[in-house]
PDB file of N, CA and C in Angstrom:
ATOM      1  N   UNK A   1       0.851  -1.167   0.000  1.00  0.00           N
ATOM      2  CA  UNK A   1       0.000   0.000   0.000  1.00  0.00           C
ATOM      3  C   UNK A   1       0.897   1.229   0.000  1.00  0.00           C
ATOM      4  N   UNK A   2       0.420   2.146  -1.015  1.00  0.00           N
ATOM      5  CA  UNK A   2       1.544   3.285  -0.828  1.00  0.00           C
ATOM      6  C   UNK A   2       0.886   4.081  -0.646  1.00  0.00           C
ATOM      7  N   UNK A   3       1.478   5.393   0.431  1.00  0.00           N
ATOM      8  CA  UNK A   3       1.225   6.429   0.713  1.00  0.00           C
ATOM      9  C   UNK A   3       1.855   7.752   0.113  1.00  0.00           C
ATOM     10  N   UNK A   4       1.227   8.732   0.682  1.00  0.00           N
ATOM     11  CA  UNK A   4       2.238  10.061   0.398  1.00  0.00           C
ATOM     12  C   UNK A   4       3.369  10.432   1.331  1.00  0.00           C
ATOM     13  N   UNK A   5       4.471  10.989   0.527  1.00  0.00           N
ATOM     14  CA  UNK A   5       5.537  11.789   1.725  1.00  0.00           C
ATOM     15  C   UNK A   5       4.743  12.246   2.748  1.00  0.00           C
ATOM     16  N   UNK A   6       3.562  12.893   2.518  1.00  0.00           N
ATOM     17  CA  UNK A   6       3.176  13.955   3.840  1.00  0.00           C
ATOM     18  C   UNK A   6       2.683  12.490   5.464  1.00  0.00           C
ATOM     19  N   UNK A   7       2.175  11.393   4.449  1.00  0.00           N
ATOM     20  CA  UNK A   7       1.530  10.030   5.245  1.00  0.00           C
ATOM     21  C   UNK A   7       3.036   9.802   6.213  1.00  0.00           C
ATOM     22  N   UNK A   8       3.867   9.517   5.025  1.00  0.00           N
ATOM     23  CA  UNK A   8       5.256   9.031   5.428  1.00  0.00           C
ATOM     24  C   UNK A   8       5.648   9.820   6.931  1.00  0.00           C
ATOM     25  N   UNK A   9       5.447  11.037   6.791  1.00  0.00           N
ATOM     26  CA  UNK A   9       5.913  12.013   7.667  1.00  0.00           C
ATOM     27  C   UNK A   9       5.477  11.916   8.962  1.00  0.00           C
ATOM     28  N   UNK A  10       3.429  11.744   9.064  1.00  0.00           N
ATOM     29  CA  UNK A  10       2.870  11.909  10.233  1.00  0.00           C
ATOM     30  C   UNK A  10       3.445  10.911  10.618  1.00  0.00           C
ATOM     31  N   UNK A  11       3.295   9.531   9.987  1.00  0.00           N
ATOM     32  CA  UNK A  11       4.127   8.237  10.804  1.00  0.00           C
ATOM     33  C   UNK A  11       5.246   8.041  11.628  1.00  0.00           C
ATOM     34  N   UNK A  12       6.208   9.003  11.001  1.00  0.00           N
ATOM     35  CA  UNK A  12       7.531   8.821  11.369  1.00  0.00           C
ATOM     36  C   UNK A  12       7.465   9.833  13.139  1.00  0.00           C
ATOM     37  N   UNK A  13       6.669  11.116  12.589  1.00  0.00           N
ATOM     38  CA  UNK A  13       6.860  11.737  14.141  1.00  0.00           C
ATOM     39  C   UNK A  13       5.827  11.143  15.210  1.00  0.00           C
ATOM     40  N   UNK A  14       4.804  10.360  15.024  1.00  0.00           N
ATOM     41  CA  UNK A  14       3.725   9.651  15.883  1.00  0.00           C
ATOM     42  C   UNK A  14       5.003   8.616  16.131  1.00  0.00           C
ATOM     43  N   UNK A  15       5.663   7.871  15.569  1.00  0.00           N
ATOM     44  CA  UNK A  15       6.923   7.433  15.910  1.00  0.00           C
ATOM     45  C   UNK A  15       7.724   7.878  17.433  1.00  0.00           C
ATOM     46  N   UNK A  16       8.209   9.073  16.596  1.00  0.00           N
ATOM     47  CA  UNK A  16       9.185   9.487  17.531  1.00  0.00           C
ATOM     48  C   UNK A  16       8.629  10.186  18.586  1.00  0.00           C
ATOM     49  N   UNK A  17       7.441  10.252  18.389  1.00  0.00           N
ATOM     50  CA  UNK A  17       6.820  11.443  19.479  1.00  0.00           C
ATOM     51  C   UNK A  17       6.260   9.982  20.603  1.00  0.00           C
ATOM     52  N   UNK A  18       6.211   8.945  20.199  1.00  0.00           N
ATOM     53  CA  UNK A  18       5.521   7.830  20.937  1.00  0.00           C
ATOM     54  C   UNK A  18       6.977   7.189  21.779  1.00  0.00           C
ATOM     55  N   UNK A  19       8.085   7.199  21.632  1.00  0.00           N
ATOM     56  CA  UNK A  19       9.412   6.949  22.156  1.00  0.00           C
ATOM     57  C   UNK A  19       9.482   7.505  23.452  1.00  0.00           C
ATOM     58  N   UNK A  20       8.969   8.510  23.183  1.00  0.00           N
ATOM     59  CA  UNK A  20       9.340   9.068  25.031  1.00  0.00           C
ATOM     60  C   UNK A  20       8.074   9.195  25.925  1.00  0.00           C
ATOM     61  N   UNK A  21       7.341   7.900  25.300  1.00  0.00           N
ATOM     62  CA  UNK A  21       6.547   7.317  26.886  1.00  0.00           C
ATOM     63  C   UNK A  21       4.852   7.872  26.991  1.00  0.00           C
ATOM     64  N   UNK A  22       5.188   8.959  26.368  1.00  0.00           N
ATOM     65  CA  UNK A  22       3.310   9.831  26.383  1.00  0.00           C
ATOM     66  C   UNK A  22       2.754   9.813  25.588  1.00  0.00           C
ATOM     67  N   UNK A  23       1.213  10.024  25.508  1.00  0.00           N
ATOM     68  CA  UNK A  23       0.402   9.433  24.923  1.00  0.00           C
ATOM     69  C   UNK A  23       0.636  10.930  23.764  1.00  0.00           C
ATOM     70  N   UNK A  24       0.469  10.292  22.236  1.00  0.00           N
ATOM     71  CA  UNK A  24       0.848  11.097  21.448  1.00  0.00           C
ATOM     72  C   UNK A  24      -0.841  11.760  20.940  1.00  0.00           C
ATOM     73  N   UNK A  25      -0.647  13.224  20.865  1.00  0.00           N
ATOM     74  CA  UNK A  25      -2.658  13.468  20.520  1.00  0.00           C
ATOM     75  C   UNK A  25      -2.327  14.095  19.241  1.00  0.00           C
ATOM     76  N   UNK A  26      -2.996  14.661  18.297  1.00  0.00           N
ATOM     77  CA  UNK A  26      -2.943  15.353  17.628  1.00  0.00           C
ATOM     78  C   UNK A  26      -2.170  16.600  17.207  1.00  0.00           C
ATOM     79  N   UNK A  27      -2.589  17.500  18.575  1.00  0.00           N
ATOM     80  CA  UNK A  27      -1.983  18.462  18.648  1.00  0.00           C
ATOM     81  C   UNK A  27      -0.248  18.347  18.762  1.00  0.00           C
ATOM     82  N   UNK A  28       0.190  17.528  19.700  1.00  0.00           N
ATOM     83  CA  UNK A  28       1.709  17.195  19.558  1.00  0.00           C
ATOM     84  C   UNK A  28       1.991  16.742  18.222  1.00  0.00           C
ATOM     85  N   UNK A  29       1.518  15.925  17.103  1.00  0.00           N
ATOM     86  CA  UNK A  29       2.076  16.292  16.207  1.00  0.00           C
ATOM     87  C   UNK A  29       1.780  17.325  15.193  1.00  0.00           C
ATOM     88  N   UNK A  30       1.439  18.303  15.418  1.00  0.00           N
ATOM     89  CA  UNK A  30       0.834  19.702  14.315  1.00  0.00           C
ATOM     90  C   UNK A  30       2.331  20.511  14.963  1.00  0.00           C
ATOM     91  N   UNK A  31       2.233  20.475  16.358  1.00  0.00           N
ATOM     92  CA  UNK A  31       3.640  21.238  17.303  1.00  0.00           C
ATOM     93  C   UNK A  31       5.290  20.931  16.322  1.00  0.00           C
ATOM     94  N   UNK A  32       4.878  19.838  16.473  1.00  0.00           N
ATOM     95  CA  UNK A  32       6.415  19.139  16.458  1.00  0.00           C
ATOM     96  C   UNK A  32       6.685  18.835  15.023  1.00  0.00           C
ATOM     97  N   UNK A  33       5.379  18.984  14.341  1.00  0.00           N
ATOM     98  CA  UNK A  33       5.727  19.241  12.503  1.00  0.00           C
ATOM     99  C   UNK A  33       5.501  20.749  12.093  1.00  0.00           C
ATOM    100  N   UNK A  34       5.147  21.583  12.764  1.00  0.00           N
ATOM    101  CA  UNK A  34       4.453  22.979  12.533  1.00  0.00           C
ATOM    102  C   UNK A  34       3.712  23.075  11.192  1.00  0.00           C
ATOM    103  N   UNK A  35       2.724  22.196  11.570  1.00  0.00           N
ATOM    104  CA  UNK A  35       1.528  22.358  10.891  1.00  0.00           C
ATOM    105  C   UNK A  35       0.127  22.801  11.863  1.00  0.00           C
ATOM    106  N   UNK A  36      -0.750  23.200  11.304  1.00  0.00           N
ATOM    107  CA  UNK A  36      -2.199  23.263  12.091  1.00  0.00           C
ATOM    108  C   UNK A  36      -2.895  22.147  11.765  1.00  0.00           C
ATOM    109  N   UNK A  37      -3.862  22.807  12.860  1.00  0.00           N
ATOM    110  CA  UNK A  37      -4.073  21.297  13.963  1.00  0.00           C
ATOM    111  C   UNK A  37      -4.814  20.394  12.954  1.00  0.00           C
ATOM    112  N   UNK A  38      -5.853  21.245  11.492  1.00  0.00           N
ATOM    113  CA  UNK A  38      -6.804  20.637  11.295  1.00  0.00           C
ATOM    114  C   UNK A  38      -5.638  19.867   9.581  1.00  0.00           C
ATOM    115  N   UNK A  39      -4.799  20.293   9.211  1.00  0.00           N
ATOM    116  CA  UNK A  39      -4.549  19.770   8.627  1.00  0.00           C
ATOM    117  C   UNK A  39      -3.631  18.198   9.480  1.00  0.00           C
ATOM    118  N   UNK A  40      -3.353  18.327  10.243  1.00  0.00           N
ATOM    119  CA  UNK A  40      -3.024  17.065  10.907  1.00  0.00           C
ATOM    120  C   UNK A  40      -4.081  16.156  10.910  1.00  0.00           C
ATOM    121  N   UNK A  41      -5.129  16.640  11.568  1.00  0.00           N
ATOM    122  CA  UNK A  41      -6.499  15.911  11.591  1.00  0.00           C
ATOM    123  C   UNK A  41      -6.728  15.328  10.498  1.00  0.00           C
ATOM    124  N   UNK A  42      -6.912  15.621   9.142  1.00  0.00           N
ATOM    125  CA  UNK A  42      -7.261  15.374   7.711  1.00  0.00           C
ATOM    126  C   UNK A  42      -6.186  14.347   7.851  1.00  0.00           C
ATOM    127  N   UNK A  43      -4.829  14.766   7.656  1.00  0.00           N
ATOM    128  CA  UNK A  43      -3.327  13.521   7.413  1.00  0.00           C
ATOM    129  C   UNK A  43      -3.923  12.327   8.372  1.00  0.00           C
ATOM    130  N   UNK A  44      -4.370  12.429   9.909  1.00  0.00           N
ATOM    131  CA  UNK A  44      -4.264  11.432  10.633  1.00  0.00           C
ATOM    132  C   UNK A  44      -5.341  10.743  10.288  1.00  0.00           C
ATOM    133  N   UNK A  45      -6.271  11.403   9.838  1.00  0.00           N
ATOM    134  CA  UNK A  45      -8.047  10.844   9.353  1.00  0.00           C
ATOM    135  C   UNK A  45      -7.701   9.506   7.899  1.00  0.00           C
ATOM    136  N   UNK A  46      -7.017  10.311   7.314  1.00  0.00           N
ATOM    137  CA  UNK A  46      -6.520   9.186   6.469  1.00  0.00           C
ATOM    138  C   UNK A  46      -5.563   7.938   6.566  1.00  0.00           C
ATOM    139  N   UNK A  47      -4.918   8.407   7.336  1.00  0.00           N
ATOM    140  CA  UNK A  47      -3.532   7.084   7.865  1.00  0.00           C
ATOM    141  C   UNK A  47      -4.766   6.227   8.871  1.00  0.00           C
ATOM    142  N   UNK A  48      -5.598   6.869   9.763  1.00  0.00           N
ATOM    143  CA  UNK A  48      -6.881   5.743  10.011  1.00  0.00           C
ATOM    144  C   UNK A  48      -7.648   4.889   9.200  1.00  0.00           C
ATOM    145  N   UNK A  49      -7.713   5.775   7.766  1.00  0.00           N
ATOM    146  CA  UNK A  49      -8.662   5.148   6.962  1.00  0.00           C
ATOM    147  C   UNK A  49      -7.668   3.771   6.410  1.00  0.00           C
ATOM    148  N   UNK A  50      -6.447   3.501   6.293  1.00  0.00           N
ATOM    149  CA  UNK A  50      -5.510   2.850   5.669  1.00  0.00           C
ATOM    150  C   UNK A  50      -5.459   1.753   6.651  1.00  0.00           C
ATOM    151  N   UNK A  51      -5.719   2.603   8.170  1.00  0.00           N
ATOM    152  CA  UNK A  51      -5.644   1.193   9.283  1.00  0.00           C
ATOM    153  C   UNK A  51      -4.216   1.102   9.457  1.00  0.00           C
ATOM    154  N   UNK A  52      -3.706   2.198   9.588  1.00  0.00           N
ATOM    155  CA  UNK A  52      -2.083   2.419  10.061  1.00  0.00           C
ATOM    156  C   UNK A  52      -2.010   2.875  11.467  1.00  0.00           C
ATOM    157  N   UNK A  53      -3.112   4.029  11.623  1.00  0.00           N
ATOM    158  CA  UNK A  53      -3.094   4.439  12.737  1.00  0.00           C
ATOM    159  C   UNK A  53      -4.259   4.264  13.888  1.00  0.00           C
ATOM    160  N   UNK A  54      -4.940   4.150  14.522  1.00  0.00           N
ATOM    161  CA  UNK A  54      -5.729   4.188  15.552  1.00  0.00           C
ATOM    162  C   UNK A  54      -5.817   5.194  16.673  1.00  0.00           C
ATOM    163  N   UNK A  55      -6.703   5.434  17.737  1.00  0.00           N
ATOM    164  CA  UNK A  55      -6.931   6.069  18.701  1.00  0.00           C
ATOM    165  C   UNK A  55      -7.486   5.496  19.764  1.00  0.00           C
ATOM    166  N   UNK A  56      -6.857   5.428  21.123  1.00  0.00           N
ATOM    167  CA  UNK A  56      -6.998   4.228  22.102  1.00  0.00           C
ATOM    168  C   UNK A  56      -8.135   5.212  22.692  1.00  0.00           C
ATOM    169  N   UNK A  57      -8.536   4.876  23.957  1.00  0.00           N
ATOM    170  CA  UNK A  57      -9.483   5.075  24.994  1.00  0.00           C
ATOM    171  C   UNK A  57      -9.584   6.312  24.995  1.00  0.00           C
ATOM    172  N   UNK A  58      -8.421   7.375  25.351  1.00  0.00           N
ATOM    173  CA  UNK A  58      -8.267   8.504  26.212  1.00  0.00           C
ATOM    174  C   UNK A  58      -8.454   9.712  24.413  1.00  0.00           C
ATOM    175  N   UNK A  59      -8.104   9.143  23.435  1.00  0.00           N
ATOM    176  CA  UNK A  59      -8.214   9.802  21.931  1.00  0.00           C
ATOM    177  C   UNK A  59      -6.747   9.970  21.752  1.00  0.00           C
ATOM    178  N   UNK A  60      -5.747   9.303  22.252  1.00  0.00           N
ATOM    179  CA  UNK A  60      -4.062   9.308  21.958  1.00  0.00           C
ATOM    180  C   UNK A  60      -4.089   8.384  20.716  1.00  0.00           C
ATOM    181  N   UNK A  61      -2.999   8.747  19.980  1.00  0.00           N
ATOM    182  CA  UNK A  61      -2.852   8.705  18.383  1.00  0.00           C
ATOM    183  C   UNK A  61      -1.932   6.926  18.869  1.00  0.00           C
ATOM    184  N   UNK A  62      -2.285   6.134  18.391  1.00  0.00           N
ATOM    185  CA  UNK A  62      -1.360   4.847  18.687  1.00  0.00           C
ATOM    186  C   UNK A  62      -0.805   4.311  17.184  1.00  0.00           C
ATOM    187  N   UNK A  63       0.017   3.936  16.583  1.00  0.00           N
ATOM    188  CA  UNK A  63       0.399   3.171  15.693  1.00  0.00           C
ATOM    189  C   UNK A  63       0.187   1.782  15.832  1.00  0.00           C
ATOM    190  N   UNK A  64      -0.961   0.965  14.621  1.00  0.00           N
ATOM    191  CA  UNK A  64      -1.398  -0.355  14.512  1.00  0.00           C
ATOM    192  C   UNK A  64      -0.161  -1.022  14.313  1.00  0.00           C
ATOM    193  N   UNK A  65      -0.108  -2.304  14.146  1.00  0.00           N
ATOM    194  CA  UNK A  65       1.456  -2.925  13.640  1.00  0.00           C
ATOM    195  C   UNK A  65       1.709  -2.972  12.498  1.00  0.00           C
ATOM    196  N   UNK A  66       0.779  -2.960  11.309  1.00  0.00           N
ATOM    197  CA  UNK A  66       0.925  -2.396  10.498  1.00  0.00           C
ATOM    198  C   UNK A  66       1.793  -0.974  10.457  1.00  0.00           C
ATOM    199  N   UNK A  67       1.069   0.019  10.749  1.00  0.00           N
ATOM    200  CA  UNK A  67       1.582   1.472  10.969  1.00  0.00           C
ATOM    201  C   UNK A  67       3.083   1.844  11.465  1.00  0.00           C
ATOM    202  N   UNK A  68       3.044   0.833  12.736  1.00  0.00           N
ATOM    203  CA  UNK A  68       4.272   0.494  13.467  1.00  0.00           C
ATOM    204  C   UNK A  68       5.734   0.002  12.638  1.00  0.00           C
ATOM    205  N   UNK A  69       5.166  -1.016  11.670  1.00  0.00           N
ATOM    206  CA  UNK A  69       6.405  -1.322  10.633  1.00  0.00           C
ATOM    207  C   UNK A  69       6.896  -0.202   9.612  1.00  0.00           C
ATOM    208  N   UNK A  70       5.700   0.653   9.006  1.00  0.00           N
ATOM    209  CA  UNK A  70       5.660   1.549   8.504  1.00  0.00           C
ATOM    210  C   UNK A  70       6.909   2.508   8.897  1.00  0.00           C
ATOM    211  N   UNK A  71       6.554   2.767  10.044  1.00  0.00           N
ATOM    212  CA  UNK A  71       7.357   3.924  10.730  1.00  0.00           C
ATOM    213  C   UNK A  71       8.423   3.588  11.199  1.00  0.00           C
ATOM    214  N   UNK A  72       8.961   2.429  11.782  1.00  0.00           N
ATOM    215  CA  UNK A  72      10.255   1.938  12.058  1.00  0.00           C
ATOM    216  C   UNK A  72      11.023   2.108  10.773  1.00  0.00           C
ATOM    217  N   UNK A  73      10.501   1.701  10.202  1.00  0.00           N
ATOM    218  CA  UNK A  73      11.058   1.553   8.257  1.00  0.00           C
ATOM    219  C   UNK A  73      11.805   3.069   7.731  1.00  0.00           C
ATOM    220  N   UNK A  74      10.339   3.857   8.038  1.00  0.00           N
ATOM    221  CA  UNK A  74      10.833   5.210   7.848  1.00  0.00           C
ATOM    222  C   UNK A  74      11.957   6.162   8.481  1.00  0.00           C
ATOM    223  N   UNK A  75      11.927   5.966   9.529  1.00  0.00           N
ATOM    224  CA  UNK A  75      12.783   6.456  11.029  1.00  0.00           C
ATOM    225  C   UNK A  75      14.234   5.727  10.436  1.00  0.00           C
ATOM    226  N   UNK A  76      14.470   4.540  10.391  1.00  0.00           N
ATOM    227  CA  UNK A  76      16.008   3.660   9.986  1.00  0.00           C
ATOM    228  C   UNK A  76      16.040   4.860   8.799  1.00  0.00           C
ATOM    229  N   UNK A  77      15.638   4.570   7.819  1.00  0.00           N
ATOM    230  CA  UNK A  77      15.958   5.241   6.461  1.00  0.00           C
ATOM    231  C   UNK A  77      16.238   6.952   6.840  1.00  0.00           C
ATOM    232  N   UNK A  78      15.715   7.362   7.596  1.00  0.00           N
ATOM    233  CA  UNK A  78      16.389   8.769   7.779  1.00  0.00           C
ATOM    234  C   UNK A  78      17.408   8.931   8.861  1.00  0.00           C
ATOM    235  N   UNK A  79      17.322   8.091   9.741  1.00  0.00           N
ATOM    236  CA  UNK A  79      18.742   8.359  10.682  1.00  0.00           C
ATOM    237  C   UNK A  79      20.017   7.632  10.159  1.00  0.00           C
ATOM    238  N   UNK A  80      19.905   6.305   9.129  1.00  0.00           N
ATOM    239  CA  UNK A  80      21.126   5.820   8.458  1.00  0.00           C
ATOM    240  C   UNK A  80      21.030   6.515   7.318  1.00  0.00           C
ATOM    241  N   UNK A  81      20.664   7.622   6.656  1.00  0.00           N
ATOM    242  CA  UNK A  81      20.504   8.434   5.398  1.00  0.00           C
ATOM    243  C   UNK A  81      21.445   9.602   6.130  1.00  0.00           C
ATOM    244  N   UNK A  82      20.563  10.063   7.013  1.00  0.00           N
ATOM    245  CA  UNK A  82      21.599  11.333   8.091  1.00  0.00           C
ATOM    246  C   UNK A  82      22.939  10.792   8.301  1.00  0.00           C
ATOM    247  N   UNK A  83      23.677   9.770   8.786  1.00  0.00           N
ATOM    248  CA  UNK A  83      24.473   9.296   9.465  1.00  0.00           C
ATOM    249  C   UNK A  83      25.175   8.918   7.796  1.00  0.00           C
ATOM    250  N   UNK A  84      24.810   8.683   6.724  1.00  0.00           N
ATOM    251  CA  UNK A  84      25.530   8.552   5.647  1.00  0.00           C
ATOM    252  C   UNK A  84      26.314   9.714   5.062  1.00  0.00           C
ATOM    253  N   UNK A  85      24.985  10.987   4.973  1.00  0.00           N
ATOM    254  CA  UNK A  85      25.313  11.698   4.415  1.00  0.00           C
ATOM    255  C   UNK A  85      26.663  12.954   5.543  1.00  0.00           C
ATOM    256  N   UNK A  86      25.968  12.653   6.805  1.00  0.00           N
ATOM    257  CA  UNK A  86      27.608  12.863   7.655  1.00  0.00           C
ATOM    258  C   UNK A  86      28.789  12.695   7.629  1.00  0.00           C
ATOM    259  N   UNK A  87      28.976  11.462   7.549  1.00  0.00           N
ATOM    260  CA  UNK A  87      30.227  10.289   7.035  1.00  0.00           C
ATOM    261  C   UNK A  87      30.744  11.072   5.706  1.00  0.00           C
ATOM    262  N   UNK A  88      30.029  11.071   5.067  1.00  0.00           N
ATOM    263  CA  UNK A  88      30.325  12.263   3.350  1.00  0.00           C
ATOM    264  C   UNK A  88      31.117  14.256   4.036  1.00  0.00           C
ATOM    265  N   UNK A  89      30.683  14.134   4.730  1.00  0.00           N
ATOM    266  CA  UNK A  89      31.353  15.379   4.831  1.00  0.00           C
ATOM    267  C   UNK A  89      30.160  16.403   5.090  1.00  0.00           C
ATOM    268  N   UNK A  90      28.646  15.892   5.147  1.00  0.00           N
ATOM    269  CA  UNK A  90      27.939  17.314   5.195  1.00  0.00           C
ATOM    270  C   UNK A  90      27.165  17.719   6.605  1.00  0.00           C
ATOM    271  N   UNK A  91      27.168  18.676   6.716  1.00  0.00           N
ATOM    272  CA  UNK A  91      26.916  19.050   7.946  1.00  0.00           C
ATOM    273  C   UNK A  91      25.626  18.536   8.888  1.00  0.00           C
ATOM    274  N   UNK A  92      25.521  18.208  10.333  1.00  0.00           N
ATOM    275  CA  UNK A  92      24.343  17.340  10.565  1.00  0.00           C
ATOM    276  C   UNK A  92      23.103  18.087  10.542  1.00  0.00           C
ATOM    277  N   UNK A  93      22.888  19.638  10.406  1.00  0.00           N
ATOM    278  CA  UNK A  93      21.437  19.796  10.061  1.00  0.00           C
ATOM    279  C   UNK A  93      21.365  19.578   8.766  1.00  0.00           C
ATOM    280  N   UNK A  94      22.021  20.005   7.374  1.00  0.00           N
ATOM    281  CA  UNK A  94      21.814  19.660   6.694  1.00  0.00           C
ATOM    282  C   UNK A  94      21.716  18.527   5.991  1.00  0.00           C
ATOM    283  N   UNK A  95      22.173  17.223   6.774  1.00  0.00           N
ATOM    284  CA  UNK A  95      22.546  16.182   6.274  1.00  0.00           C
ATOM    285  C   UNK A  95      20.797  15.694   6.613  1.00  0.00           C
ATOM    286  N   UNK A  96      20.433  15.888   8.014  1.00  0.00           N
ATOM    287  CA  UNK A  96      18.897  15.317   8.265  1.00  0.00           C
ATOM    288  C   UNK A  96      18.169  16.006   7.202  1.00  0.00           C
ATOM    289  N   UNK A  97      18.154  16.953   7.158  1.00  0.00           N
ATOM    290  CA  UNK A  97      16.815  17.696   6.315  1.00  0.00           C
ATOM    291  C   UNK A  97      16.773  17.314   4.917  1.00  0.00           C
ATOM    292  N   UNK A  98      18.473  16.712   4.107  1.00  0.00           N
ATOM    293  CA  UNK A  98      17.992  15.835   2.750  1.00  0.00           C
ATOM    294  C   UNK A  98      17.743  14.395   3.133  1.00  0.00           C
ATOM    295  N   UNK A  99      18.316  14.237   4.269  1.00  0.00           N
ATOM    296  CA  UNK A  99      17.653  12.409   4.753  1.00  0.00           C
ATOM    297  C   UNK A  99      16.314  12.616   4.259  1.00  0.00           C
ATOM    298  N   UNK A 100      15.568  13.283   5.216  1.00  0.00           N
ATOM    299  CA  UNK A 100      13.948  13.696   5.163  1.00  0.00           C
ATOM    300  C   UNK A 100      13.867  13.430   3.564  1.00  0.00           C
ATOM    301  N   UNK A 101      14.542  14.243   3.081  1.00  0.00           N
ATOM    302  CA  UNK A 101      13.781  14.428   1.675  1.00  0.00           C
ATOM    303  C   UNK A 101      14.028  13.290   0.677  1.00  0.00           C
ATOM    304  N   UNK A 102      14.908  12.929   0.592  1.00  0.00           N
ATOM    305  CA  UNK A 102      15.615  11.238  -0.023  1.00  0.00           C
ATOM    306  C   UNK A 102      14.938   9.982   0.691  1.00  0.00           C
ATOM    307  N   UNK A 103      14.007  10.106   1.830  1.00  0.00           N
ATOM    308  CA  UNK A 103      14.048   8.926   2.593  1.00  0.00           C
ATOM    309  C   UNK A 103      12.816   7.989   1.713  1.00  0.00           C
ATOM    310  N   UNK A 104      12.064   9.389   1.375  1.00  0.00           N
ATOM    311  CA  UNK A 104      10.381   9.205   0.895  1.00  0.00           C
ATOM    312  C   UNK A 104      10.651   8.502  -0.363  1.00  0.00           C
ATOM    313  N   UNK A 105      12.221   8.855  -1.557  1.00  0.00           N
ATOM    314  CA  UNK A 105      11.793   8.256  -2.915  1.00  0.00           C
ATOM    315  C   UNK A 105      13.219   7.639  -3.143  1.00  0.00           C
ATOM    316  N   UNK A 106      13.920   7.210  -1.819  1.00  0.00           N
ATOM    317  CA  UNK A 106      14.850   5.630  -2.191  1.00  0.00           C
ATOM    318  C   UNK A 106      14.606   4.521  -2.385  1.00  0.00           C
ATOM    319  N   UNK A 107      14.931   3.992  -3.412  1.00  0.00           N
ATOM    320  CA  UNK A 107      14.498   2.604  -3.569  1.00  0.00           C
ATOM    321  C   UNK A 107      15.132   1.708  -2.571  1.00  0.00           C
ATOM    322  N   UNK A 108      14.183   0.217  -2.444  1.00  0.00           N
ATOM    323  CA  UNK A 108      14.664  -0.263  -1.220  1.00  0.00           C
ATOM    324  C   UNK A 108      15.971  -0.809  -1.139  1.00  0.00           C
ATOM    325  N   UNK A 109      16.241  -1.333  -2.539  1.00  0.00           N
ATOM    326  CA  UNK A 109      17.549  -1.725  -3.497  1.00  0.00           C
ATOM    327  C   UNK A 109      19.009  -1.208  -2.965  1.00  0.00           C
ATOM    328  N   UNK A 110      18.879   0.680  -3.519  1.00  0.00           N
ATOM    329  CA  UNK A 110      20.147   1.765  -3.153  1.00  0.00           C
ATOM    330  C   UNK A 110      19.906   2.079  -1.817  1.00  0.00           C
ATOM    331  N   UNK A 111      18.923   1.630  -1.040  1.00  0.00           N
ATOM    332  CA  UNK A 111      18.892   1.872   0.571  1.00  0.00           C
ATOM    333  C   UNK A 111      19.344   0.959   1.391  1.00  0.00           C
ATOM    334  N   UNK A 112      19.667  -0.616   0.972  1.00  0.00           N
ATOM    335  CA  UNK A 112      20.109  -1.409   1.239  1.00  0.00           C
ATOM    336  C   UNK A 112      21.825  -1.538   1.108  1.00  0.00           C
ATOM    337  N   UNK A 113      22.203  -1.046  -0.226  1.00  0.00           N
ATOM    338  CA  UNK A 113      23.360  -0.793  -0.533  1.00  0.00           C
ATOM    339  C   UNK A 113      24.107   0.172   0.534  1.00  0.00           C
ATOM    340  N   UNK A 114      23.529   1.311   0.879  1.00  0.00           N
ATOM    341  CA  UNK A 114      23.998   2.458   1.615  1.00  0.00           C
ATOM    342  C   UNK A 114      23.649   1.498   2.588  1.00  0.00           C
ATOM    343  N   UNK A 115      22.668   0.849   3.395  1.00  0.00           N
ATOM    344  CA  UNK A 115      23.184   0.388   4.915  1.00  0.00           C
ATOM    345  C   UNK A 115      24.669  -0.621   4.767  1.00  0.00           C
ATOM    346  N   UNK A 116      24.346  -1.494   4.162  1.00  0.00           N
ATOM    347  CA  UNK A 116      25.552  -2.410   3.963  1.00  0.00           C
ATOM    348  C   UNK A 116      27.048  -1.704   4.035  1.00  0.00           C
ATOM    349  N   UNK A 117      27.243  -0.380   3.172  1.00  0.00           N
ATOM    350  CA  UNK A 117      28.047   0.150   3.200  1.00  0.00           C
ATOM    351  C   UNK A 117      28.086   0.837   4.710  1.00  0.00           C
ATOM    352  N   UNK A 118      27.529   1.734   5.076  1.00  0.00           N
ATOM    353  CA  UNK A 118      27.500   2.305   6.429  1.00  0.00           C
ATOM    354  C   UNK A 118      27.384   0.995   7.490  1.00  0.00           C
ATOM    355  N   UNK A 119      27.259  -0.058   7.680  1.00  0.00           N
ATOM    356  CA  UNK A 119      27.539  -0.548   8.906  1.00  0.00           C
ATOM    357  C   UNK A 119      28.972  -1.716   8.149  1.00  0.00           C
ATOM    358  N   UNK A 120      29.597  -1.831   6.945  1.00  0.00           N
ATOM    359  CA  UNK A 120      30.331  -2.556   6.857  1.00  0.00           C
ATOM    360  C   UNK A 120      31.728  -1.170   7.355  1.00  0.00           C
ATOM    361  N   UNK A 121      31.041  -0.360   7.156  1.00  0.00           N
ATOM    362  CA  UNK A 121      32.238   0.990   7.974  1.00  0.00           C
ATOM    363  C   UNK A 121      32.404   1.196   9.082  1.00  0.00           C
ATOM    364  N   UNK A 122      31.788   0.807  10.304  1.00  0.00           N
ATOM    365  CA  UNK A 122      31.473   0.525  11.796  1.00  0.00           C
ATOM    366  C   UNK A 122      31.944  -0.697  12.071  1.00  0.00           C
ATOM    367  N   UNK A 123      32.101  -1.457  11.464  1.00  0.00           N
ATOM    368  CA  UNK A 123      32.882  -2.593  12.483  1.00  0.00           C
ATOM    369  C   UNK A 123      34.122  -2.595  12.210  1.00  0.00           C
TER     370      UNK A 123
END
């Protein structure tokens, strides 16, 4: 099932925003992407409709396991994309912000290649 970069995106910060323990709502991710609130709503309304995302008891944003693979997937591909393009020489804000942007249209193929290479450079 494919989504959009913008899908790709809410996933990845319901992700990271779900790592440190609290229940993730809406509004934390509109904050932490600086978007408004209602276009989050629309993004999250749809990643529900796909059955990626859910909303438990209290209305906290949860990732299905579906959703959950989704976003692990996404998250690797931009912190070993960041951590590549470091290793290259470019600086670490700029190196995340083309991760971000490369993460959405690497094939799984040249993304595999670049991990292989980046962890055959670590040991």
């Amino acid at each position: 099932m494919s989504i959009h970069e913008s899908g790709e995106m809410y996933l990845e910060t319901i992700y990271i925003l779900s790592q440190h323990g609290e229940p993730v709502r809406s509004i934390d991710v509109a904050e932490h992407m600086g978007y408004s609130k209602p276009s989050v709503s629309r993004g999250v309304g749809l990643l529900k409709k796909r059955g990626l995302v859910s909303t438990d008891k209290s209305g906290a944003l949860v990732l299905t396991s579906t959703g959950m693979q989704r976003a692990e997937k996404i998250y690797e591909r931009h912190t070993l994309l960041t951590k590549f393009l470091v290793k290259l020489g470019v600086d670490q804000e700029t190196a995340a912000t083309d991760a971000c942007k490369i993460e959405h249209v690497i094939s799984d193929k040249s993304f595999y290649a670049i991990k292989m290479y980046i962890e055959e450079g670590t040991e």
